[in-house]
C-alpha atoms as a PDB file:
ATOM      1  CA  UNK A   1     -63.806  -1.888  65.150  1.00  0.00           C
ATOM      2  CA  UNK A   2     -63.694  -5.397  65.895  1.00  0.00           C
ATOM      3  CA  UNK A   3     -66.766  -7.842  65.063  1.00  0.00           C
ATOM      4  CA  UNK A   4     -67.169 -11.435  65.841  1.00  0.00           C
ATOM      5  CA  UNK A   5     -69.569 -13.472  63.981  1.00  0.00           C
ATOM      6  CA  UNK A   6     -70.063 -16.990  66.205  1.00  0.00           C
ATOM      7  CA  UNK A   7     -72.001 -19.994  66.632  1.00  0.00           C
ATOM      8  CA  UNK A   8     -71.562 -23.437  66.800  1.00  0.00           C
ATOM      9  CA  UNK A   9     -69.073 -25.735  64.638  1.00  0.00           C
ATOM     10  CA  UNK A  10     -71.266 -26.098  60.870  1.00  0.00           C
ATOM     11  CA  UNK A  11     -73.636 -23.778  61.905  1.00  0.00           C
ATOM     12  CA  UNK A  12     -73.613 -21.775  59.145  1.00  0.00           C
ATOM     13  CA  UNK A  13     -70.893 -18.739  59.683  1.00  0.00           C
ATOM     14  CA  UNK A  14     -69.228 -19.222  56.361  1.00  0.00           C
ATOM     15  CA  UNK A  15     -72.159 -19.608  54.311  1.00  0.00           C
ATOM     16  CA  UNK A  16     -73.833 -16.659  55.669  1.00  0.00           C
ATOM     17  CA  UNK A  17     -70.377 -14.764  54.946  1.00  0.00           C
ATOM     18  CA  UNK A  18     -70.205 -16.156  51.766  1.00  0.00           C
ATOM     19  CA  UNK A  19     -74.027 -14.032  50.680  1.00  0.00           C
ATOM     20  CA  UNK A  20     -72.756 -11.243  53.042  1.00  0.00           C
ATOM     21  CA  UNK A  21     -69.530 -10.347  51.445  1.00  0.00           C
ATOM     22  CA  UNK A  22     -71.369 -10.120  47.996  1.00  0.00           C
ATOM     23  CA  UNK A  23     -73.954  -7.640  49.217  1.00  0.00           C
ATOM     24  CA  UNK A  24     -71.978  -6.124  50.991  1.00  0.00           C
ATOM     25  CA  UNK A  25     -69.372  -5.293  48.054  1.00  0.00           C
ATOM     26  CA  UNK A  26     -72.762  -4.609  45.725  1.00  0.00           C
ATOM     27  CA  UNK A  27     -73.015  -1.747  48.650  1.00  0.00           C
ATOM     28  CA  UNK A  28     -69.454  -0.199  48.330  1.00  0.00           C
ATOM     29  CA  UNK A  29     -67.796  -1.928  51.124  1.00  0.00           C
ATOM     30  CA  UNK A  30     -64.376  -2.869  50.053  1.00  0.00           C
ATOM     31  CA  UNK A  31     -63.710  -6.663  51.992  1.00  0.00           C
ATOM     32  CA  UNK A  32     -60.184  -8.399  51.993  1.00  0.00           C
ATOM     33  CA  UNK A  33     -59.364 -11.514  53.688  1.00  0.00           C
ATOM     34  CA  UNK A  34     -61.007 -14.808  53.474  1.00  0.00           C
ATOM     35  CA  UNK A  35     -63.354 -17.551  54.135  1.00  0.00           C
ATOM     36  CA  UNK A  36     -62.539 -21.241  54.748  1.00  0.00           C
ATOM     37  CA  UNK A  37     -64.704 -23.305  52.550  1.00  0.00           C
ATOM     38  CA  UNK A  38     -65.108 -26.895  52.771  1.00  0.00           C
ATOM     39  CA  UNK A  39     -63.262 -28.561  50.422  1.00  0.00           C
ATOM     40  CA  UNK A  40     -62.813 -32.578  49.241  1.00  0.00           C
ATOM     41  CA  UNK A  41     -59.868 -33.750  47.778  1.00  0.00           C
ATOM     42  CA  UNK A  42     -59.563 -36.182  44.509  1.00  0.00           C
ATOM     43  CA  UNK A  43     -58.870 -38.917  46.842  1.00  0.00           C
ATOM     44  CA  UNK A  44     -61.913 -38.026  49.327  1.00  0.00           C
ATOM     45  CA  UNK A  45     -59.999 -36.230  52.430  1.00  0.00           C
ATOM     46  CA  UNK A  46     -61.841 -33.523  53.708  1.00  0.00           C
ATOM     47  CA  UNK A  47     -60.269 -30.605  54.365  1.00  0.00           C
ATOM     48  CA  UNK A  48     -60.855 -26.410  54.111  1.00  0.00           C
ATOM     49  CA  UNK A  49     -59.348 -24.359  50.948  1.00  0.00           C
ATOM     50  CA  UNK A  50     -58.854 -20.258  51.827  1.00  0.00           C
ATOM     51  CA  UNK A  51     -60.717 -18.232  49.416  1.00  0.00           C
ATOM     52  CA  UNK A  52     -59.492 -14.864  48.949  1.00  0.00           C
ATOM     53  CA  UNK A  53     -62.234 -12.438  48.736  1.00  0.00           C
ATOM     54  CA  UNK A  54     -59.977  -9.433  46.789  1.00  0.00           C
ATOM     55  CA  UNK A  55     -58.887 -11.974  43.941  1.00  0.00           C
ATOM     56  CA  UNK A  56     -61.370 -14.956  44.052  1.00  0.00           C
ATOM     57  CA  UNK A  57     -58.395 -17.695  44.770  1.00  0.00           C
ATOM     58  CA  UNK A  58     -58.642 -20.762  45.959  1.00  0.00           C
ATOM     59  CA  UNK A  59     -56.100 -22.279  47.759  1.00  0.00           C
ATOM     60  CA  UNK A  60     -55.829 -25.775  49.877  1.00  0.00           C
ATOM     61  CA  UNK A  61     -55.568 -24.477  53.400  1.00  0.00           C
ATOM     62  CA  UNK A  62     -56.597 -27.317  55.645  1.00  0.00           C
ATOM     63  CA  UNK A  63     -56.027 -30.853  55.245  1.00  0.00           C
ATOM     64  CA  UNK A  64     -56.041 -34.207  57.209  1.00  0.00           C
ATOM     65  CA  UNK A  65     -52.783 -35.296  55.582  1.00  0.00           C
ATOM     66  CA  UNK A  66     -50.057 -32.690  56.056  1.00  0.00           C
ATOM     67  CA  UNK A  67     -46.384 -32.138  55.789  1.00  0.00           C
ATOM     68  CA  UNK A  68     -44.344 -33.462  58.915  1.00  0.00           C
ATOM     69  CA  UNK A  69     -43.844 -29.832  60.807  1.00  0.00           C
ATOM     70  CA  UNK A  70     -47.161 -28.334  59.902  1.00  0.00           C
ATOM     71  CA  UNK A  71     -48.950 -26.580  62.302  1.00  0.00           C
ATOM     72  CA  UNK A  72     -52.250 -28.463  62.921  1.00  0.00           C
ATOM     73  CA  UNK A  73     -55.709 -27.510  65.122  1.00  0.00           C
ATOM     74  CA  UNK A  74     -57.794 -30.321  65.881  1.00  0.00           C
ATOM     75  CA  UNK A  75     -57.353 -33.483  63.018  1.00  0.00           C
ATOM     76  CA  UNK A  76     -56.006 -30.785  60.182  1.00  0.00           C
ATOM     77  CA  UNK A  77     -52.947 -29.712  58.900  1.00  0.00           C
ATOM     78  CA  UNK A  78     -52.590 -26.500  57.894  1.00  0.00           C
ATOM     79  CA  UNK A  79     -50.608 -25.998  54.010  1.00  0.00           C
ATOM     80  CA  UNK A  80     -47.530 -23.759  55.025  1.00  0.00           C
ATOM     81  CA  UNK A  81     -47.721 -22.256  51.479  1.00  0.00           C
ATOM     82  CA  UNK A  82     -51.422 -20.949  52.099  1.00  0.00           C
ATOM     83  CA  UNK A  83     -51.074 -20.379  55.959  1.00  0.00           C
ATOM     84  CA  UNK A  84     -48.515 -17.823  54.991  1.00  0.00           C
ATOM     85  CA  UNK A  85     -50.654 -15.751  52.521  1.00  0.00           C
ATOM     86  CA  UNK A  86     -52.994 -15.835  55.318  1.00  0.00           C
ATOM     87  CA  UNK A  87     -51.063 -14.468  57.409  1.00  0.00           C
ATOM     88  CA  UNK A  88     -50.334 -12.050  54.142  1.00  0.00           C
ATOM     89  CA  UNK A  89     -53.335 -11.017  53.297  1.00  0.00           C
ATOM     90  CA  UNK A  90     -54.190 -10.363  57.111  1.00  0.00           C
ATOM     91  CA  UNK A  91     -51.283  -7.676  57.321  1.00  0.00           C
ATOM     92  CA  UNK A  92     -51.668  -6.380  53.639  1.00  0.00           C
ATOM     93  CA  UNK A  93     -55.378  -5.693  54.739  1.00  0.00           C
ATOM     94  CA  UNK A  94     -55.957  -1.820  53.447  1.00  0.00           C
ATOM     95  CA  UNK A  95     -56.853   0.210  55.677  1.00  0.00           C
ATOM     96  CA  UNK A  96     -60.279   1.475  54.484  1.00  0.00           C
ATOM     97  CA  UNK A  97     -61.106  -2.411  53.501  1.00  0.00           C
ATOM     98  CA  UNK A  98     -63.171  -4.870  55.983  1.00  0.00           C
ATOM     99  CA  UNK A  99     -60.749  -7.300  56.928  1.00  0.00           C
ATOM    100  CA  UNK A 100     -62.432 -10.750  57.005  1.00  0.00           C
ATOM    101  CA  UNK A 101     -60.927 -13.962  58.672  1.00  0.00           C
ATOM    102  CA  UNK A 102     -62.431 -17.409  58.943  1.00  0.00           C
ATOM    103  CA  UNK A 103     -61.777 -18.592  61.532  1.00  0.00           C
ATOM    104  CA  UNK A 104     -60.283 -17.807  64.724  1.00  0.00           C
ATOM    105  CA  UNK A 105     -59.883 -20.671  66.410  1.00  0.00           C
ATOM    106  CA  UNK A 106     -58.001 -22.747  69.821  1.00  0.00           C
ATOM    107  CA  UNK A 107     -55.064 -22.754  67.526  1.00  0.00           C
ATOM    108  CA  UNK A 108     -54.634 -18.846  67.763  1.00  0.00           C
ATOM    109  CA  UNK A 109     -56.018 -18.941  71.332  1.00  0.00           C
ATOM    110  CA  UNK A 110     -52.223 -20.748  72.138  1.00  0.00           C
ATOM    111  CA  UNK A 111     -50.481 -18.085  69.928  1.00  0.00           C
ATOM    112  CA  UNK A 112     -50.564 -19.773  66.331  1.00  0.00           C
ATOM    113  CA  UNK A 113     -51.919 -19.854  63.589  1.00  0.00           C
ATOM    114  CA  UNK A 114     -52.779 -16.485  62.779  1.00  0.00           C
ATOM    115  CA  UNK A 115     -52.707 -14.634  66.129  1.00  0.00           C
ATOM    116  CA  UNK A 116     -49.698 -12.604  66.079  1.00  0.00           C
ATOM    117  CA  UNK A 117     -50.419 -10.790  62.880  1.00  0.00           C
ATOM    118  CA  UNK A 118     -54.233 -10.819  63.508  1.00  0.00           C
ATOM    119  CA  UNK A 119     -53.397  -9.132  66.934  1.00  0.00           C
ATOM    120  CA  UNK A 120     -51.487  -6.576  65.069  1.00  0.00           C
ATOM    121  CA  UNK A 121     -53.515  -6.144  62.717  1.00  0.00           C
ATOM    122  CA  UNK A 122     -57.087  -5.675  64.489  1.00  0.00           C
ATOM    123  CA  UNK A 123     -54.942  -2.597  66.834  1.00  0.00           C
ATOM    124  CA  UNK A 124     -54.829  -0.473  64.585  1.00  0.00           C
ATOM    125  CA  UNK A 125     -56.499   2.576  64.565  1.00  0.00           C
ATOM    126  CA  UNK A 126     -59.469   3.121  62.260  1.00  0.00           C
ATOM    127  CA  UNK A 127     -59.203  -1.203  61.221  1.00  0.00           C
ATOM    128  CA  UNK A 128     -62.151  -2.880  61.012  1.00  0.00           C
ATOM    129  CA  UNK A 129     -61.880  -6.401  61.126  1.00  0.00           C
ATOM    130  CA  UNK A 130     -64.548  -9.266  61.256  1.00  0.00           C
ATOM    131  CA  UNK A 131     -63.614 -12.570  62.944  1.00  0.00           C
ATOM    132  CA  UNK A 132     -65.273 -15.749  62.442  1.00  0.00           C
ATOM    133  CA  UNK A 133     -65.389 -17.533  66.753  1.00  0.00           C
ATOM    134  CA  UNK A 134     -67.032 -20.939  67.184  1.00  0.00           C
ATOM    135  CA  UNK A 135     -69.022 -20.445  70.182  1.00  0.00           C
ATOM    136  CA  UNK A 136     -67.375 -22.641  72.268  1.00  0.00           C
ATOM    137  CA  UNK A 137     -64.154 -20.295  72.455  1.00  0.00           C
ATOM    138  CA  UNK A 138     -66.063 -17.030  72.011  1.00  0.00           C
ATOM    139  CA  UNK A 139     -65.742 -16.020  75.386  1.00  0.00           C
ATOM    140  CA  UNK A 140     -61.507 -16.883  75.708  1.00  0.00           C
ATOM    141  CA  UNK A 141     -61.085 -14.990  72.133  1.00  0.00           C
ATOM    142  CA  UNK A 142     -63.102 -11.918  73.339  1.00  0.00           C
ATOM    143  CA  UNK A 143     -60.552 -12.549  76.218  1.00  0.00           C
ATOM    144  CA  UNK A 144     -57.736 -12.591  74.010  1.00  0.00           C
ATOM    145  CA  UNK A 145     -58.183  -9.087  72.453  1.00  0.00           C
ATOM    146  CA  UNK A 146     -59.025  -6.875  75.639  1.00  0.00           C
ATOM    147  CA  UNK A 147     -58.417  -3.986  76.197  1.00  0.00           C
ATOM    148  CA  UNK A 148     -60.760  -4.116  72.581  1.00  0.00           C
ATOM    149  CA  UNK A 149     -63.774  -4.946  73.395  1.00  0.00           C
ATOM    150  CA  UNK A 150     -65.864  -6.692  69.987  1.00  0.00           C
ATOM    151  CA  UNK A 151     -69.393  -6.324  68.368  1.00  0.00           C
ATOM    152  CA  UNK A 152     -70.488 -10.065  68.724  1.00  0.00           C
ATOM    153  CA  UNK A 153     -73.445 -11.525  66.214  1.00  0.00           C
ATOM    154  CA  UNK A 154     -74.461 -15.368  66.762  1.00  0.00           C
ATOM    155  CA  UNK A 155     -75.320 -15.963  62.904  1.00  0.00           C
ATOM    156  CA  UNK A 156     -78.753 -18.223  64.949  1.00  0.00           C
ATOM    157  CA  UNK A 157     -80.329 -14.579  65.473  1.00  0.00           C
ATOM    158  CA  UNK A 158     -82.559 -13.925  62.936  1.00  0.00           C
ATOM    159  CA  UNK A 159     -82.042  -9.781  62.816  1.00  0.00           C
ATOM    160  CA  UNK A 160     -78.018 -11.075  62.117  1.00  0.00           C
ATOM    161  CA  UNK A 161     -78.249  -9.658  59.089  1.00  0.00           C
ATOM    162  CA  UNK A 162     -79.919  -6.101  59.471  1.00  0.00           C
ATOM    163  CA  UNK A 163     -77.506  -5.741  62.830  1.00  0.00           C
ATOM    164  CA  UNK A 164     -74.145  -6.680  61.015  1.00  0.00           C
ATOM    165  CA  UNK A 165     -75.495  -4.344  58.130  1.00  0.00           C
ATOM    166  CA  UNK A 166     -76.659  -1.279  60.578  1.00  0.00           C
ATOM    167  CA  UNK A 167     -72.909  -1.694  62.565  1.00  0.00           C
ATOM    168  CA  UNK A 168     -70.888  -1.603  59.055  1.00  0.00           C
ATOM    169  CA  UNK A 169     -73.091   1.327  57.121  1.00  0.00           C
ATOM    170  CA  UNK A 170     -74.927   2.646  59.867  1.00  0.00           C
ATOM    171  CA  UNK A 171     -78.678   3.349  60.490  1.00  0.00           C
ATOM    172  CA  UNK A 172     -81.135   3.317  57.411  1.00  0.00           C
ATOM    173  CA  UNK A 173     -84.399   4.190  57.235  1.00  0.00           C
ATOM    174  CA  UNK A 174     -87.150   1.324  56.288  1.00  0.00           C
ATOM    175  CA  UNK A 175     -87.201   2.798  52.630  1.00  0.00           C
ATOM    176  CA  UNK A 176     -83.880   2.433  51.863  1.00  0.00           C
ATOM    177  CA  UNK A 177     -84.180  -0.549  49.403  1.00  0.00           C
ATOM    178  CA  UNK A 178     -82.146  -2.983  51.249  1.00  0.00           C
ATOM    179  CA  UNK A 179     -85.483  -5.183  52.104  1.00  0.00           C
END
């Protein structure tokens, strides 16, 4: 099972992730993976550090200075060091676990960044896998992963959070305690 969560560029995927991962876990469900979070450096440079949701780490991941060689999406360059465990923690996902990535973006769209092991990864039988799509690629990434065919939640709709829970746990009733 494949989700998408989308919307536009800071509208709000990752923080809604961020509160979703925690109830989620207070619920039982296991979640690997991990969220970019903005991120400043000493100096000022913006950038995006991967947060692993197993361990809690915190890693640079995204920066506007980079090595020379790095592989870069938009003005970023990506930290080889934490691109790999990306790419780690993306194959390592257990099985039974919900496999979280943020994001997917025009980098993997060409092949990069994380695609090949994300498109491995998201095949496999039984895998469920959420995917973080600005909405301005939504429609090539959904592309991308036919013959799947993803759940897709815009993080705008205000039921986001009762649909994401019902497709990940199921129906529950209205006095289930979830309110």
């Amino acid at each position: 099972m494949i989700l998408v969560l989308t919307g536009p560029v800071h509208g709000g995927k990752t923080t809604f992730l961020e509160g979703s991962v925690a109830r989620w876990a207070a619920r039982g469900l296991v979640c690997g993976g991990f969220l970019s979070i903005a991120a400043s450096d000493p100096d000022g440079g913006k950038g995006y550090d991967l947060l692993e949701l197993r361990s809690g780490r915190r890693r640079p991941f995204l920066r506007l200075q980079g090595v020379p060689g790095a592989e870069r999406t938009g003005p970023f360059s990506f930290v080889p060091e934490t691109l790999d465990r990306a790419r780690t923690l993306i194959r390592e996902a257990a099985p039974a676990e919900l496999l979280v990535v943020d994001e997917v973006g025009p980098l993997e769209l060409r092949g990069g960044g994380l695609w090949a092991d994300l498109e491995r990864t998201v095949a496999r039988p039984g895998r469920k896998t959420l995917m973080v799509v600005r909405e301005e690629i939504l429609e090539d990434v959904v592309a991308a992963l036919a013959p799947l065919i993803p759940f897709v939640f815009d993080v705008r709709d205000p039921g986001v959070r009762g649909l994401l829970d019902e497709r990940l746990f199921g129906r529950v009733g209205s006095d289930d305690g979830q309110g």
